[in-house]
Structures are given as structure tokens and as C-alpha cells.
N, C-alpha and C. Protein backbone atom coordinates (compact mmCIF):
# COMPACT_ATOMS: atom_id res chain seq x y z
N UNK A 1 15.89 10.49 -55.93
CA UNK A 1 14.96 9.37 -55.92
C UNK A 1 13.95 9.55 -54.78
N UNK A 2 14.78 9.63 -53.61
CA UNK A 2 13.90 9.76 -52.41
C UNK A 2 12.37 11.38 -53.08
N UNK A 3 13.27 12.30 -53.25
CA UNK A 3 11.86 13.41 -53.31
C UNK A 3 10.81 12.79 -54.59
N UNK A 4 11.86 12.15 -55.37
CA UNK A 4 10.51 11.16 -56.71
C UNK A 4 9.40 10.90 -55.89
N UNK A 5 9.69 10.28 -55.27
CA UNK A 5 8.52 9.46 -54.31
C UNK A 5 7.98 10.23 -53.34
N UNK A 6 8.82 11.31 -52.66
CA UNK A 6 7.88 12.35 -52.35
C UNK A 6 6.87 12.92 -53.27
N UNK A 7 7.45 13.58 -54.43
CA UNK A 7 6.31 14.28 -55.01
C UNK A 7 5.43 13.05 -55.98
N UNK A 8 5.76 12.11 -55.44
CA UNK A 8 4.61 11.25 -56.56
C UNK A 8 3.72 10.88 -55.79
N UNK A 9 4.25 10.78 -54.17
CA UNK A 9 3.15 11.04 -53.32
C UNK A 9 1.93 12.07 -53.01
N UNK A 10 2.53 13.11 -53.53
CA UNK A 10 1.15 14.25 -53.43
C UNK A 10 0.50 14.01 -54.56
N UNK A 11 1.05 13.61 -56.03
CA UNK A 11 0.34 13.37 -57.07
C UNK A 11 -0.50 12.21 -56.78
N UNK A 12 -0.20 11.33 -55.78
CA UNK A 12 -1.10 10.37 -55.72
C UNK A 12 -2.45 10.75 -54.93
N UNK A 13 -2.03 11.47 -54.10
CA UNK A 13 -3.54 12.24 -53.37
C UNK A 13 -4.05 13.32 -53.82
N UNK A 14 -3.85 13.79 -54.77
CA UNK A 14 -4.32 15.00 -55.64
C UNK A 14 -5.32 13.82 -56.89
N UNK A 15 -4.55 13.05 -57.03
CA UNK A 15 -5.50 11.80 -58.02
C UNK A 15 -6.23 10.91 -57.40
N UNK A 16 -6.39 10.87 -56.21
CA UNK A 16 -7.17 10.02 -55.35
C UNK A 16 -6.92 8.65 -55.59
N UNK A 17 -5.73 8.07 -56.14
CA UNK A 17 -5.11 6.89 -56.40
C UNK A 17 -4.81 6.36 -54.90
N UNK A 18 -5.92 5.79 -53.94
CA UNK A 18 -5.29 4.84 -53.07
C UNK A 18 -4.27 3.64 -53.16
N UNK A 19 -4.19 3.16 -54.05
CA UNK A 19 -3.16 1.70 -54.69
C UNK A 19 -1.81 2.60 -54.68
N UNK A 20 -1.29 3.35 -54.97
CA UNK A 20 0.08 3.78 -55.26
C UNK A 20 -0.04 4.51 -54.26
N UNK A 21 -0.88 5.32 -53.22
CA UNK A 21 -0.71 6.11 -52.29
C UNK A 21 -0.23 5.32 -50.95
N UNK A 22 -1.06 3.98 -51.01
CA UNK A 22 -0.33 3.47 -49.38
C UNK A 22 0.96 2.61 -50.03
N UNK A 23 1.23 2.18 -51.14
CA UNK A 23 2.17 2.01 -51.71
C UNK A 23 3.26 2.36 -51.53
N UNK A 24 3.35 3.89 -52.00
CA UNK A 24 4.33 4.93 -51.92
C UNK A 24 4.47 5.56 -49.96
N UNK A 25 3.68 5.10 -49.60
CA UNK A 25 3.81 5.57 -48.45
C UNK A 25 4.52 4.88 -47.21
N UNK A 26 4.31 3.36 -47.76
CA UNK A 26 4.56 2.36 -47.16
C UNK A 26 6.24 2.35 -47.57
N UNK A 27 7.11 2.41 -48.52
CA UNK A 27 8.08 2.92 -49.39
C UNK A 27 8.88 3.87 -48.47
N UNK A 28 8.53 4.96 -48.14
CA UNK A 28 8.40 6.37 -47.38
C UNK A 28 8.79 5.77 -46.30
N UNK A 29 8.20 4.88 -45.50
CA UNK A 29 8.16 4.79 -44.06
C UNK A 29 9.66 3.31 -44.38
N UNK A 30 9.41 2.91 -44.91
CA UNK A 30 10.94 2.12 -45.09
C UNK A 30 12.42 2.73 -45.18
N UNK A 31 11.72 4.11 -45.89
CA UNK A 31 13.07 4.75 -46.15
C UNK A 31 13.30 5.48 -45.15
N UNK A 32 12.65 6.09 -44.23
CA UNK A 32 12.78 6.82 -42.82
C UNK A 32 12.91 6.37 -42.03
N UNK A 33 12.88 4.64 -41.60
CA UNK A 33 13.09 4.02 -40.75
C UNK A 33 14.70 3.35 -40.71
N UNK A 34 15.45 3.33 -42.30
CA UNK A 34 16.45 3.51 -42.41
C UNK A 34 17.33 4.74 -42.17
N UNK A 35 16.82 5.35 -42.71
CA UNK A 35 17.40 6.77 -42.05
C UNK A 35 17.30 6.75 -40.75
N UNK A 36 16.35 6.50 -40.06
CA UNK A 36 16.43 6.71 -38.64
C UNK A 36 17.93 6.05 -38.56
N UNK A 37 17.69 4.58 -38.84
CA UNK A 37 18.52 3.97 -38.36
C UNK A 37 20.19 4.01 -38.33
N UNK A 38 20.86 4.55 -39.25
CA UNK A 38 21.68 5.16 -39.93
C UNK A 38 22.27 6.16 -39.87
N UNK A 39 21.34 7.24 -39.23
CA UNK A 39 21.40 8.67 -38.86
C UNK A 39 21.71 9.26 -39.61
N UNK A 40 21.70 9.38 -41.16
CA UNK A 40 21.84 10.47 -42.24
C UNK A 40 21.13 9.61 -43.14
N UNK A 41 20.52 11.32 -44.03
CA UNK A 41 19.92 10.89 -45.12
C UNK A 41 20.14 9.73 -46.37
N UNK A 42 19.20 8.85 -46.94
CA UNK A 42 20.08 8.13 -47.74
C UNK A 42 20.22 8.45 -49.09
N UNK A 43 21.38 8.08 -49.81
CA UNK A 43 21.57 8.43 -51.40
C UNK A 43 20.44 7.74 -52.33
N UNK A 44 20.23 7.86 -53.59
CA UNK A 44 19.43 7.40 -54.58
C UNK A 44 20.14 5.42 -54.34
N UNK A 45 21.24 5.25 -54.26
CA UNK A 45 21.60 4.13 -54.25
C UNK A 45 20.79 3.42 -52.80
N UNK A 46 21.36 3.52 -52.09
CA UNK A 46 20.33 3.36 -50.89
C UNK A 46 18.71 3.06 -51.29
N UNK A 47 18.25 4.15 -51.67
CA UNK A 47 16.91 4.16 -51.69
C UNK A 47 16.50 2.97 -52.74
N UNK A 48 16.57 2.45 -53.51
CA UNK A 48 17.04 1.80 -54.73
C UNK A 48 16.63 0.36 -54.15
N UNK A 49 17.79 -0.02 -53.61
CA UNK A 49 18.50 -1.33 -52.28
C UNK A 49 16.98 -1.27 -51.59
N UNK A 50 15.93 -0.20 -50.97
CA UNK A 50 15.50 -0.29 -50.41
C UNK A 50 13.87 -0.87 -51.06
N UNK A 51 13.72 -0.23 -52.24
CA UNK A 51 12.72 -0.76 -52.77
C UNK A 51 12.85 -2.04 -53.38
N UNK A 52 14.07 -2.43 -53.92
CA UNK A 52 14.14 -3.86 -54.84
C UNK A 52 13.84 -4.71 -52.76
N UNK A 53 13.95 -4.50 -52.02
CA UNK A 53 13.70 -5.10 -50.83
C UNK A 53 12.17 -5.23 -50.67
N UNK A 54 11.22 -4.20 -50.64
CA UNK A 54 9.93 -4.31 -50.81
C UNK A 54 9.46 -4.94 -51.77
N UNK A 55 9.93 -4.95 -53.34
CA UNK A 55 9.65 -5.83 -54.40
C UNK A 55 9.80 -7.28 -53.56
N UNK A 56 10.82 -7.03 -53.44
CA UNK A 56 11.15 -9.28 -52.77
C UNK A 56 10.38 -9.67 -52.09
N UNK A 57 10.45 -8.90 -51.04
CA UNK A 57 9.03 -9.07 -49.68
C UNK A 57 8.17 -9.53 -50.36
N UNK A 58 7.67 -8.92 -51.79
CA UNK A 58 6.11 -8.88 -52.07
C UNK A 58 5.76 -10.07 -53.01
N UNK A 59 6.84 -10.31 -53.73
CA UNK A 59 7.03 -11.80 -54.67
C UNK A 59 7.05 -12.86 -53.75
N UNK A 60 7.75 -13.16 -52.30
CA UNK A 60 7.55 -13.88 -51.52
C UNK A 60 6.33 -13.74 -50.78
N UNK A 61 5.78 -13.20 -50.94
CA UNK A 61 4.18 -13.00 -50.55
C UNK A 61 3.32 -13.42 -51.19
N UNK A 62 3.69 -13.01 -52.70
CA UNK A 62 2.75 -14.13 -53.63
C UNK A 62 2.96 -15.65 -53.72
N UNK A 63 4.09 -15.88 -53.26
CA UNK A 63 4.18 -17.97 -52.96
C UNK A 63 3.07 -18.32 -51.80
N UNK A 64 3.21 -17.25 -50.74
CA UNK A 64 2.30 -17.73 -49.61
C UNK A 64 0.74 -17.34 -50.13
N UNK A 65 0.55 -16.57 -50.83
CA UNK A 65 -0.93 -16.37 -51.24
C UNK A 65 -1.51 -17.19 -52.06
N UNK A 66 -0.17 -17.98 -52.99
CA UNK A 66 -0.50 -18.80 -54.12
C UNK A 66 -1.08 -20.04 -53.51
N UNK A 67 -0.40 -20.37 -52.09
CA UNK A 67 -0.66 -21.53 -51.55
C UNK A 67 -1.91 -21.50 -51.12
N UNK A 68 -2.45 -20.42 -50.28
CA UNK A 68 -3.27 -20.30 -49.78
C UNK A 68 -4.88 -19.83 -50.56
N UNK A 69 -4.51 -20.10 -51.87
CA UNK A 69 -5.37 -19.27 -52.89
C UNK A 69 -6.18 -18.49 -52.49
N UNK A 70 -5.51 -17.37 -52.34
CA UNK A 70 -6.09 -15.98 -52.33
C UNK A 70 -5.41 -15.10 -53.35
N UNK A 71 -6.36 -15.71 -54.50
CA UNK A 71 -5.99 -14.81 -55.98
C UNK A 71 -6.48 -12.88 -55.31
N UNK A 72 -6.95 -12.51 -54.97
CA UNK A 72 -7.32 -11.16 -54.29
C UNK A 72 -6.23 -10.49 -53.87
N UNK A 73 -5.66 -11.11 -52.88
CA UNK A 73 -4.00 -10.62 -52.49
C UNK A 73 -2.98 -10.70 -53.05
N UNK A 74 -2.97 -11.74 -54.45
CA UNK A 74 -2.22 -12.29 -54.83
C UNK A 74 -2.06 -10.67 -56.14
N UNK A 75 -3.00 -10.26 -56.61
CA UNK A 75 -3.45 -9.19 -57.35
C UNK A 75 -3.09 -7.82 -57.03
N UNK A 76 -3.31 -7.70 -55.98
CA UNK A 76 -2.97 -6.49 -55.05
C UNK A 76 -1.71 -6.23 -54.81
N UNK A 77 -0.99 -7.49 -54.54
CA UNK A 77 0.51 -7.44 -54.28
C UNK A 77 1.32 -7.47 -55.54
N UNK A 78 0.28 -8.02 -56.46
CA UNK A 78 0.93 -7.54 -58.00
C UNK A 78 1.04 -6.28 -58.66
N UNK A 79 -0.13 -5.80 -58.53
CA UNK A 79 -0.39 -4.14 -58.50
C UNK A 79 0.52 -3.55 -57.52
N UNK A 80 0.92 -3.64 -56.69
CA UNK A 80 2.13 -2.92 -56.03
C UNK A 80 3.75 -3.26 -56.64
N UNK A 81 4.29 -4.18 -56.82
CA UNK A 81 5.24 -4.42 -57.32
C UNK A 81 5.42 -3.62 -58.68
N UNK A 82 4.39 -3.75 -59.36
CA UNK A 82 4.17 -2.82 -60.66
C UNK A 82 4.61 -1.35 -60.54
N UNK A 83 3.51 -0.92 -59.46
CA UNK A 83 4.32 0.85 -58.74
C UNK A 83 5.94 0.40 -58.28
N UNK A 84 6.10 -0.35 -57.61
CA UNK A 84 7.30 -0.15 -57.39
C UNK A 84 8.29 0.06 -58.08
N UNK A 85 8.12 -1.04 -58.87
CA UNK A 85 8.92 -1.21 -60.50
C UNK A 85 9.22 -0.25 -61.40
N UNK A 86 8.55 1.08 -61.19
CA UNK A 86 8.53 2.06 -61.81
C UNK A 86 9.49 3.22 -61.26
N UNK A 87 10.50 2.89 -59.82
CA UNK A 87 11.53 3.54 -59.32
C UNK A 87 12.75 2.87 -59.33
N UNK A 88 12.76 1.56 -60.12
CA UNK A 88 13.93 0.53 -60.21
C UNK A 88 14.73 1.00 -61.25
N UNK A 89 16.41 0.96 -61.25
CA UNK A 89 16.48 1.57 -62.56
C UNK A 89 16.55 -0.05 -63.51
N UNK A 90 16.73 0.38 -64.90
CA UNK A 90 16.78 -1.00 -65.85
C UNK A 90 17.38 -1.26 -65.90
N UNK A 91 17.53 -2.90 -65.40
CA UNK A 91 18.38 -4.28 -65.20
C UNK A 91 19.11 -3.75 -66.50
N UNK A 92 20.53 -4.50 -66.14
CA UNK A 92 21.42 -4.89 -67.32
C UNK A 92 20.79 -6.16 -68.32
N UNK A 93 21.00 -6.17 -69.42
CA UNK A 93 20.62 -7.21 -70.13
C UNK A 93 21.72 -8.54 -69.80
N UNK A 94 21.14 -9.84 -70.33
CA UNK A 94 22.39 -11.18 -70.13
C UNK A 94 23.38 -10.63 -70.29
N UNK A 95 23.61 -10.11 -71.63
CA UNK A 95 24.57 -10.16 -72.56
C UNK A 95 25.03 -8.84 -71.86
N UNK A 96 24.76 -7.84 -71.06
CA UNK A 96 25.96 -7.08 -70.67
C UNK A 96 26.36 -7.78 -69.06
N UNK A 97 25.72 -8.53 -68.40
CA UNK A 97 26.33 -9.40 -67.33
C UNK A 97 27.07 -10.45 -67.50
N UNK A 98 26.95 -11.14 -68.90
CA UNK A 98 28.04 -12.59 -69.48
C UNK A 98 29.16 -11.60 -69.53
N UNK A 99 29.36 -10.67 -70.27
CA UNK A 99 30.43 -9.42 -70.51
C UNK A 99 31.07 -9.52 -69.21
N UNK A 100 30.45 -9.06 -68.12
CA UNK A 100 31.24 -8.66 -66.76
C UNK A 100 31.44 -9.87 -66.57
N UNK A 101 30.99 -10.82 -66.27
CA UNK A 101 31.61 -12.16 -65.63
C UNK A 101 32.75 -12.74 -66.52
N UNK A 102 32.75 -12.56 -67.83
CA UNK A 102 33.84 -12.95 -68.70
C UNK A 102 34.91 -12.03 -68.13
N UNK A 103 35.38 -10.75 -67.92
CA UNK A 103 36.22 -10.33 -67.68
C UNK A 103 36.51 -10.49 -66.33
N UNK A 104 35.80 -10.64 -65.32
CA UNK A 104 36.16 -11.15 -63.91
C UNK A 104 36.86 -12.70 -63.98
N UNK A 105 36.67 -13.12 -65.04
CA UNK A 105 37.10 -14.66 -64.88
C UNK A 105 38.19 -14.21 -65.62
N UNK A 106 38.80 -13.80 -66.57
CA UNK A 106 39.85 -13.47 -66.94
C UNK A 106 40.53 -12.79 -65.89
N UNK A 107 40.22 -11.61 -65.36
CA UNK A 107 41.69 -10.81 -64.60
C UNK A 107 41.79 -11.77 -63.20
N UNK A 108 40.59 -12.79 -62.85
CA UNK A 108 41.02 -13.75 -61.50
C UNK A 108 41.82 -14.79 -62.27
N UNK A 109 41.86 -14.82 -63.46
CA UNK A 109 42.28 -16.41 -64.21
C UNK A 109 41.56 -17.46 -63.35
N UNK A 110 40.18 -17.72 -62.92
CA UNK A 110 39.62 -18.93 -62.65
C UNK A 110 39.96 -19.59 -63.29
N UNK A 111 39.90 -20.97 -63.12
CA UNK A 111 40.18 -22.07 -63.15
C UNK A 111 39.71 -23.35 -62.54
N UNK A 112 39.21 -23.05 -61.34
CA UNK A 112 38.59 -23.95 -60.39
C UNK A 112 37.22 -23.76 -59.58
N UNK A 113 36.19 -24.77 -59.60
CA UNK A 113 34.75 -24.42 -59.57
C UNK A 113 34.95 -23.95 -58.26
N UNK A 114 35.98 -24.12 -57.23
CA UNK A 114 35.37 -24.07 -56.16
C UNK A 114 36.07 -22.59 -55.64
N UNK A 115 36.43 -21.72 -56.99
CA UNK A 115 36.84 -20.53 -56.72
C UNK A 115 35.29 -19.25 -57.14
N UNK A 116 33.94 -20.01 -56.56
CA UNK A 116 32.43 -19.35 -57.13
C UNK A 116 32.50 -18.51 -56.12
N UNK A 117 33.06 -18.52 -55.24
CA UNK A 117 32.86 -17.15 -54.03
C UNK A 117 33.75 -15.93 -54.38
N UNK A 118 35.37 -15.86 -54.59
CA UNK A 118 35.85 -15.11 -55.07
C UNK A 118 35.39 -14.44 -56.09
N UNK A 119 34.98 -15.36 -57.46
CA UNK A 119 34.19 -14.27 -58.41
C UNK A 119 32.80 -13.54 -58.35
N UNK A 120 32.00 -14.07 -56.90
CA UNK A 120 30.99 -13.20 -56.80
C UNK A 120 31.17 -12.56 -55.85
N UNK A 121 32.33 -12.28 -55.45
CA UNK A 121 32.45 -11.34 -54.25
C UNK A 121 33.23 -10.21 -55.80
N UNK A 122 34.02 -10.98 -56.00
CA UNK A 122 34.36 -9.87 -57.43
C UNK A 122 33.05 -8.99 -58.17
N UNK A 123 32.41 -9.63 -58.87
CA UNK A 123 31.07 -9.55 -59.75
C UNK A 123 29.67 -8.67 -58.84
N UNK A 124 29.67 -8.79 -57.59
CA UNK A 124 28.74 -8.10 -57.08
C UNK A 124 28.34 -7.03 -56.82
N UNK A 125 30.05 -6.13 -56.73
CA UNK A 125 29.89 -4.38 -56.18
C UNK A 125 30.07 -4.44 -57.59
N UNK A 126 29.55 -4.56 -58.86
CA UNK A 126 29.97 -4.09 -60.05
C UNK A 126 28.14 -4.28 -60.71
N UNK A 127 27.60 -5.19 -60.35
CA UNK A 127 25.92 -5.09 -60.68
C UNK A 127 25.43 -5.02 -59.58
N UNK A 128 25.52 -4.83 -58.30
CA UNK A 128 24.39 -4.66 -57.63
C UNK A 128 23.42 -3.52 -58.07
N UNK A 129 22.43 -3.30 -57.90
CA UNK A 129 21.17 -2.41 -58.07
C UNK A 129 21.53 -2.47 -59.78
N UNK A 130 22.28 -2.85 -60.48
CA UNK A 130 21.92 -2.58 -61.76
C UNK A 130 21.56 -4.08 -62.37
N UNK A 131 21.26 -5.16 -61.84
CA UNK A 131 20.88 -6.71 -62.58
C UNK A 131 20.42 -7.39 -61.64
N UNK A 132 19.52 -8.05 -62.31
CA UNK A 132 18.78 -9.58 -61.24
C UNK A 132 19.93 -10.28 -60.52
N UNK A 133 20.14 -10.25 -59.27
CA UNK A 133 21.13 -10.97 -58.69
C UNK A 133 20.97 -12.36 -58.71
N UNK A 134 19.39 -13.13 -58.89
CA UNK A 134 19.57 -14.54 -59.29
C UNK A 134 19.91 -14.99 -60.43
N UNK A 135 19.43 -13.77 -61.49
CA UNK A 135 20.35 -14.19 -62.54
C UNK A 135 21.73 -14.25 -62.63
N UNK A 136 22.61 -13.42 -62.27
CA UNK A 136 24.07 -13.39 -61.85
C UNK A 136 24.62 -14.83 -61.66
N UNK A 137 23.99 -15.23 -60.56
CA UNK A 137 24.09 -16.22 -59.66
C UNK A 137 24.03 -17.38 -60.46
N UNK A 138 22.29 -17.46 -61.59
CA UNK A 138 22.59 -18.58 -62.06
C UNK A 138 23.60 -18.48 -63.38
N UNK A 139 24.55 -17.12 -64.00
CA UNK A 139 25.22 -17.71 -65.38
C UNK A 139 26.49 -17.98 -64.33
N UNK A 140 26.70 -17.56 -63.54
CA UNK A 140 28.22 -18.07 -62.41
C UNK A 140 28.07 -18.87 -62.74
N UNK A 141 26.80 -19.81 -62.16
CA UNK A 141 27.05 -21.36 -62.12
C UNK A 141 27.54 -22.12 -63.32
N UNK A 142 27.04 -21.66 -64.39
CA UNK A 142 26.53 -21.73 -65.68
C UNK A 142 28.38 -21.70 -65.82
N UNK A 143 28.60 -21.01 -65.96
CA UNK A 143 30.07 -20.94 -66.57
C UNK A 143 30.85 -21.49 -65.39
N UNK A 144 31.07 -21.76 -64.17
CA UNK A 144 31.86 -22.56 -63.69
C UNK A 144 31.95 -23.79 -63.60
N UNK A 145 30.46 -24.39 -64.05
CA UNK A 145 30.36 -25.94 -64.41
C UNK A 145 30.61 -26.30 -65.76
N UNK A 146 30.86 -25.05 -66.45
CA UNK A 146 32.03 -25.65 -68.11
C UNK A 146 33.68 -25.25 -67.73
N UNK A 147 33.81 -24.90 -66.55
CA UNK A 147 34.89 -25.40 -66.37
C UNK A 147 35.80 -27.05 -66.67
């Protein structure tokens, strides 16, 4: 993943694409600053974790731009999420996350709403980087309030 974005970086300056070049670069310098931090290289999983992080940043950027109406930034930061989006792998659908949470609620035998931490401490190392974690979050709810 990490060299993806290396070599999509030279393709971006060989195409004179500034929008995906400070993009991807900005990306780059997230992922080396983890590494710094860390002191070894990181895996595709890592790197992954690191961009759905820049995506968030940038959706919470569009609430503050929305407020401030600056459709301009608001555009720009859309156009980046877009590049980004293009190193994410594809979300699980509902219907294969209702799947996992049905069987986490079976082998915990839930029973009680106020057992929502155990099954997402269950449910989490099993979709992270592969599903919307607010979605997760909201069918939990969803099925522990038909409890």
C-alpha cells in the first residue's frame, strides 16, 4: 500500500496533477511521521488506519466549512477525500456486518443491553479497516434495544 502511494506519487508529477500530488504527499508525510514514531516500517493495515484518519479529519472539516460557508474549501476537501478513497479497501456491506454481530451475540449469549461494550470490544478486531465503524455502532444499538 505504502509504495501504491509512492508510485502514484510520481504519476502524479509526471501528470502535473497538483490536487492528488499534495494530497498524496500530505498522506506520505502522515505515514512517516508514524513510522518515525513507532520505529519500524508500517504494514498495509497500518497504512489503511492511517488514511481512513485523514478521510475523518477532512469530513470534519467540511462541518466547519459548511458553517462558515466556504463552499471553495468545502470542494477541495471533497476532491481530496475522493483521492483518498481510492486506497480504502471496500467496506463490508450491512448484511455482511448484521452476519458478524448475529454471531457475536450468539457465542456471548447477550441478553442484556448493558452488555454493548463486551460485544463491541468483541465485533471490532473482526471489522476494523474493513466497515464504517458508525455504522457498526449504530446496528449494535439497533439490535440491543430489541432486546
Amino acid at each position: 500500500m505504502r509504495q501504491t502511494i509512492l508510485d502514484d506519487i510520481i504519476k502524479a508529477m509526471k501528470a502535473k496533477d497538483k490536487e492528488t500530488l499534495l494530497t498524496l504527499r500530505m498522506v506520505k508525510g502522515a505515514i512517516q511521521l508514524e513510522e518515525i514514531n513507532k520505529k519500524k516500517e508500517l504494514n498495509d493495515e497500518e497504512v489503511v488506519s492511517i488514511i481512513a484518519k485523514q478521510i475523518k479529519t477532512r469530513k470534519e472539516s467540511i462541518l466547519e466549512f459548511a458553517k462558515g460557508n466556504r463552499q471553495d474549501l468545502i470542494d477541495q476537501v471533497n476532491g481530496e477525500i475522493k483521492i483518498l478513497e481510492k486506497y480504502m479497501p471496500v467496506f463490508m456491506s450491512e448484511e455482511e456486518i448484521n452476519k458478524i454481530i448475529n454471531e457475536v451475540f450468539s457465542k456471548l449469549n447477550i441478553q442484556d443491553p448493558k452488555d454493548t461494550g463486551k460485544v463491541m470490544g468483541t465485533i471490532m478486531p473482526l471489522v476494523k479497516g474493513k466497515a464504517d465503524l458508525g455504522l457498526v455502532n449504530s446496528l449494535v444499538k439497533e439490535k440491543m434495544s430489541n432486546l
